[in-house]
N, C-alpha and C. Protein backbone atom coordinates (compact mmCIF):
# COMPACT_ATOMS: atom_id res chain seq x y z
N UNK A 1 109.80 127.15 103.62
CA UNK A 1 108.45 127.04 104.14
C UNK A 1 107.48 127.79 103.24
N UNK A 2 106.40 127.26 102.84
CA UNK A 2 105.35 127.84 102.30
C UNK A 2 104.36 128.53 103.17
N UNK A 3 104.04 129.61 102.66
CA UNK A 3 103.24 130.49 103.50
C UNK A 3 102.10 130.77 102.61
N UNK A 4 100.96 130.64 103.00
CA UNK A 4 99.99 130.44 102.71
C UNK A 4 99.10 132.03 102.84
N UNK A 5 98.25 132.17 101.89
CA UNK A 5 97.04 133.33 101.50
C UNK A 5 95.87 133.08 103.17
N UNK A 6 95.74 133.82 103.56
CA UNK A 6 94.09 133.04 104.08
C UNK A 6 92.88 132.62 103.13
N UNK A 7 92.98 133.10 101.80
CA UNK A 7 92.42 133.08 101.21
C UNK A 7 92.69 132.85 99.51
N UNK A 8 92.75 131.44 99.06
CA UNK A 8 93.44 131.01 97.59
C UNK A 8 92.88 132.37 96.81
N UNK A 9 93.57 132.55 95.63
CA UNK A 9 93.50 133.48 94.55
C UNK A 9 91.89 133.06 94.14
N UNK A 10 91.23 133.60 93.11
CA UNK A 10 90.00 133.86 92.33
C UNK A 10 90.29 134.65 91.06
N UNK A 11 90.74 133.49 90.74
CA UNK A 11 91.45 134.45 89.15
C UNK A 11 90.73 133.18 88.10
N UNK A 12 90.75 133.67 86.97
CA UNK A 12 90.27 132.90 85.73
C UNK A 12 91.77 132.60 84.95
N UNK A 13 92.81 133.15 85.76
CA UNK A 13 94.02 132.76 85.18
C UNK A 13 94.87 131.86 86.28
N UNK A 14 95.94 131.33 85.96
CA UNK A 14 96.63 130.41 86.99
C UNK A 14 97.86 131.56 87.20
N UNK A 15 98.06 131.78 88.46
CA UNK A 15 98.69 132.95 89.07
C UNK A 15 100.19 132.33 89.54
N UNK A 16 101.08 132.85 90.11
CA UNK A 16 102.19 132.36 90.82
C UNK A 16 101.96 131.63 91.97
N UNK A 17 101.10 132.18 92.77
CA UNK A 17 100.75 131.84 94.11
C UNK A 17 100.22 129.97 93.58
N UNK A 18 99.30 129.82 92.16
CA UNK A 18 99.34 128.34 92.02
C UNK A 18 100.47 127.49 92.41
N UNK A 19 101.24 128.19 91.60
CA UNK A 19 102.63 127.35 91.19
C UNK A 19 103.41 126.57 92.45
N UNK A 20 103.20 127.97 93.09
CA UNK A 20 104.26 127.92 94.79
C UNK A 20 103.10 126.77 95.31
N UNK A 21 102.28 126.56 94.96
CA UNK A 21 101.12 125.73 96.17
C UNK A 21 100.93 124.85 95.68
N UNK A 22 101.22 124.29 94.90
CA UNK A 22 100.62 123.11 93.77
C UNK A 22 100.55 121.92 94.72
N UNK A 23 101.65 121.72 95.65
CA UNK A 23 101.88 120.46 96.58
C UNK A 23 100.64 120.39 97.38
N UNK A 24 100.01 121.94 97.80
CA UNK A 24 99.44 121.75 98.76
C UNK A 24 97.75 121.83 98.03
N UNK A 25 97.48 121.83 97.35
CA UNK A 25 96.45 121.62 96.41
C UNK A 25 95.93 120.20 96.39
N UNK A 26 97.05 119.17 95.72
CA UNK A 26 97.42 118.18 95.23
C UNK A 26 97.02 117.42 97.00
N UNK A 27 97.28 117.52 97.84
CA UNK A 27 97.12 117.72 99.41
C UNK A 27 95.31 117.62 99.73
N UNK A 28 95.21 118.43 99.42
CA UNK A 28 93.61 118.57 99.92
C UNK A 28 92.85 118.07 98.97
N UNK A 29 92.94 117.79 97.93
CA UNK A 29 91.92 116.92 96.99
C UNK A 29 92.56 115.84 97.23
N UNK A 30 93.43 115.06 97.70
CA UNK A 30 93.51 113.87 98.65
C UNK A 30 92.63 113.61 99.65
N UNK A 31 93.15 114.77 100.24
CA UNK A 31 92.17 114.53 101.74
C UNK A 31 91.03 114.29 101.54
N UNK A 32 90.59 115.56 101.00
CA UNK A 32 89.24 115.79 100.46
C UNK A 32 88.25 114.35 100.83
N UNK A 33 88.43 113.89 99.29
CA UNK A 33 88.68 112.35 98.29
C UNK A 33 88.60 111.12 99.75
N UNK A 34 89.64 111.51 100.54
CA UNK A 34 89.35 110.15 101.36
C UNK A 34 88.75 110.61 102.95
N UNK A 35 87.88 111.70 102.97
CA UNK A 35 86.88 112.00 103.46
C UNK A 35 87.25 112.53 104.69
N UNK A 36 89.30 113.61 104.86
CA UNK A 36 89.47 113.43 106.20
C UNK A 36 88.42 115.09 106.24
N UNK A 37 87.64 115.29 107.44
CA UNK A 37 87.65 116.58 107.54
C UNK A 37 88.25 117.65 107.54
N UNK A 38 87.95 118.80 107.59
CA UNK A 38 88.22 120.07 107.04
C UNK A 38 88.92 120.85 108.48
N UNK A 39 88.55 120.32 109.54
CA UNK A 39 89.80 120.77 110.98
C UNK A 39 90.93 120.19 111.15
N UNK A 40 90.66 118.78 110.42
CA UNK A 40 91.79 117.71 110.48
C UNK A 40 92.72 118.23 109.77
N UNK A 41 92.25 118.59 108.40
CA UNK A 41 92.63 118.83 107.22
C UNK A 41 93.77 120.41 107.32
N UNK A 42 93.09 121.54 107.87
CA UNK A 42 93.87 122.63 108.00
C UNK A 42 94.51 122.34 109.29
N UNK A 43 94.50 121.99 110.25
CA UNK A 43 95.61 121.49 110.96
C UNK A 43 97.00 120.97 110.14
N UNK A 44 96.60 119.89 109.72
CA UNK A 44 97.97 119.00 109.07
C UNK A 44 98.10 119.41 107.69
N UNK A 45 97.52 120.13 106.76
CA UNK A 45 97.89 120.54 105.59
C UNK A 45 98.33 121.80 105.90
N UNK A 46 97.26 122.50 106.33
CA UNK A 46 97.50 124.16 106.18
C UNK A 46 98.45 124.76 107.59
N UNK A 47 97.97 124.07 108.36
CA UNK A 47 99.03 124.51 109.25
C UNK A 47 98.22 125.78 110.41
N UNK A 48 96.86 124.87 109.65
CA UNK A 48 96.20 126.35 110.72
C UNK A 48 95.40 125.73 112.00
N UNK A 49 95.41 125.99 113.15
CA UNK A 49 94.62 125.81 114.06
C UNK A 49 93.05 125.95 114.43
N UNK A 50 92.53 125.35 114.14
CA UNK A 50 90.77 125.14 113.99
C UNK A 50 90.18 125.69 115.14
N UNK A 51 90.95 125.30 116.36
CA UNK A 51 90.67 125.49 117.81
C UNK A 51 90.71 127.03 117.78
N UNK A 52 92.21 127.44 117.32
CA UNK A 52 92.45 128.60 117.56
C UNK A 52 91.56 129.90 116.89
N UNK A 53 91.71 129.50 115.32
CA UNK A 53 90.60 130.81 114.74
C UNK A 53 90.02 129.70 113.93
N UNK A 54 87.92 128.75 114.27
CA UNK A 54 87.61 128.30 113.46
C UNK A 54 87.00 129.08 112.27
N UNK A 55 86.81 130.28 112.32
CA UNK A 55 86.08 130.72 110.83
C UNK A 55 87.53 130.99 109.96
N UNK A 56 88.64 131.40 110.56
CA UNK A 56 89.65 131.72 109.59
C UNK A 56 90.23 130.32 108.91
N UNK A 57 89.88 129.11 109.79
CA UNK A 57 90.81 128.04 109.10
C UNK A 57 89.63 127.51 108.18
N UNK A 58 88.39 127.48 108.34
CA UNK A 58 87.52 127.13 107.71
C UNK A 58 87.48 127.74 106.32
N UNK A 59 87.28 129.18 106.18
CA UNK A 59 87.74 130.20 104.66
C UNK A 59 88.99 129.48 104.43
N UNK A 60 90.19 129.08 104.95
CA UNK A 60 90.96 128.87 104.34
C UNK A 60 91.49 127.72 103.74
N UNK A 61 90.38 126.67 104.35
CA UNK A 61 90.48 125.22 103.79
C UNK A 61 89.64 125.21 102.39
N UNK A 62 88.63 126.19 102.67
CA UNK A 62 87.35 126.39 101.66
C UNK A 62 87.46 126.78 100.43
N UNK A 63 88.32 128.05 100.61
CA UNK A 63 89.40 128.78 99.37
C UNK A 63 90.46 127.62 98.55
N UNK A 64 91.13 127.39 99.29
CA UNK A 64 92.32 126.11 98.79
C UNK A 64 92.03 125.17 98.19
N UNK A 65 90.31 124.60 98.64
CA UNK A 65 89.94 123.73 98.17
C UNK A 65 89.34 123.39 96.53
N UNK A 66 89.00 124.89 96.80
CA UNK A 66 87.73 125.04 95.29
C UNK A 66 88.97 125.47 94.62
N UNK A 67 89.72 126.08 94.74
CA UNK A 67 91.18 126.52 93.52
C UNK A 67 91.68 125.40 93.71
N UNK A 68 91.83 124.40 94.17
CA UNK A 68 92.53 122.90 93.77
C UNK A 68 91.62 122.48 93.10
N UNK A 69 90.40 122.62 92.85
CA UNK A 69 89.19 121.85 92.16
C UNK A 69 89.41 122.36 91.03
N UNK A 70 89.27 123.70 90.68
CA UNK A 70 89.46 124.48 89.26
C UNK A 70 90.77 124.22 88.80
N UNK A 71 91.58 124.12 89.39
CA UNK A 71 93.18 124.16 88.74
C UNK A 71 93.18 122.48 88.04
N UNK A 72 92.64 121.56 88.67
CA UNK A 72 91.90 120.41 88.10
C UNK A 72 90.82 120.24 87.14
N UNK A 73 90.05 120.95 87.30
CA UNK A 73 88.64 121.47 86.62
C UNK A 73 88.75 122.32 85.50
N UNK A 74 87.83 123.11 85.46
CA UNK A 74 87.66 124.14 84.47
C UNK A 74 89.31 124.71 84.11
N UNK A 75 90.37 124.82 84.99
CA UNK A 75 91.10 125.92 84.83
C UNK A 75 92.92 124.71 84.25
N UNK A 76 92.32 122.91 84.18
CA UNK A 76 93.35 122.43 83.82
C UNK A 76 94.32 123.10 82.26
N UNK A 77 93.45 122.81 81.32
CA UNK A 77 94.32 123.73 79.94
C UNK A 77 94.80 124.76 80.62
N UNK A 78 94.62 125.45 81.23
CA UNK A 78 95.28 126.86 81.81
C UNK A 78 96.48 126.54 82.47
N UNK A 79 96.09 125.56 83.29
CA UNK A 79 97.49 125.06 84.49
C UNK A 79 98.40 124.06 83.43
N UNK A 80 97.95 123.21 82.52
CA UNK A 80 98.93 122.64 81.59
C UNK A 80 100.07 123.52 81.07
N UNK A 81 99.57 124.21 80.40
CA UNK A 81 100.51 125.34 80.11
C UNK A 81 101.28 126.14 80.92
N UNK A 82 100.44 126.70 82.12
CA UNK A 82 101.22 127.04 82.80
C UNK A 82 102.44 126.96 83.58
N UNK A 83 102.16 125.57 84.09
CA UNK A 83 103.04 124.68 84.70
C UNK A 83 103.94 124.30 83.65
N UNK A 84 103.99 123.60 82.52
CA UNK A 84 104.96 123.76 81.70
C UNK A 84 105.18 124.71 80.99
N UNK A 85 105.46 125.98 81.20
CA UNK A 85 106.51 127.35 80.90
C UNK A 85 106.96 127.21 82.31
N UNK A 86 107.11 126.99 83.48
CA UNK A 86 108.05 127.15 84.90
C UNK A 86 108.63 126.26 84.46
N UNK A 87 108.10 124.96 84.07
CA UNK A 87 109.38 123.60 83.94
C UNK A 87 110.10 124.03 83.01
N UNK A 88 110.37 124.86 82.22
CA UNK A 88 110.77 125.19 80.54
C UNK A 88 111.95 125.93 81.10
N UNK A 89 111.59 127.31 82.18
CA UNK A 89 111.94 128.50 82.49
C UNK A 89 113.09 127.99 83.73
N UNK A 90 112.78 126.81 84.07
CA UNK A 90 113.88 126.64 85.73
C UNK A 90 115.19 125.87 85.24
C-alpha cells in the first residue's frame, strides 16, 4: 500500500517520494485532463475523504497535482534521468 504525504514534496529535484508515487501522479493528470473533480478525485485516487477533512483532502489533491504537473513540466529532464537510474539500480 502506498501511503501518501498530505502534502507532495516542493523540491527543484525529483525525490524518492516521486518514484514511490509515480502511479499516482500519472492518476491525477488523468483525472485532471478528463475533468473528474477534485472530491471525486481524492476519494478514489488518494484515498482521502472530502466529507471527512475537506481542507486536508483539498491541499492534498492540490499538492499531488502541481508535482504531477512539474514532474511532467519543468522538472521532466530531471525525472528522465531519474527514473532511469531506479530502472538501472532494480
Amino acid at each position: 500500500m502506498i501511503t501518501l504525504e498530505c502534502v507532495a514534496p516542493v523540491s527543484d529535484d525529483v525525490v524518492d517520494y516521486d518514484r514511490r508515487n509515480l502511479l499516482i501522479y500519472a492518476e491525477l493528470l488523468d483525472a485532471d485532463d478528463a475533468g473528474l473533480g477534485w472530491r471525486e478525485g481524492a476519494l478514489d485516487i488518494l484515498g482521502i475523504d472530502p466529507v471527512e477533512d475537506p481542507e486536508g483532502a483539498r491541499r492534498c489533491w492540490d499538492s499531488h497535482l502541481a508535482r504531477a504537473r512539474w514532474i511532467v513540466g519543468k522538472g521532466l529532464p530531471l525525472a528522465i534521468l531519474a527514473f532511469g537510474e531506479g530502472a538501472r539500480s532494480s
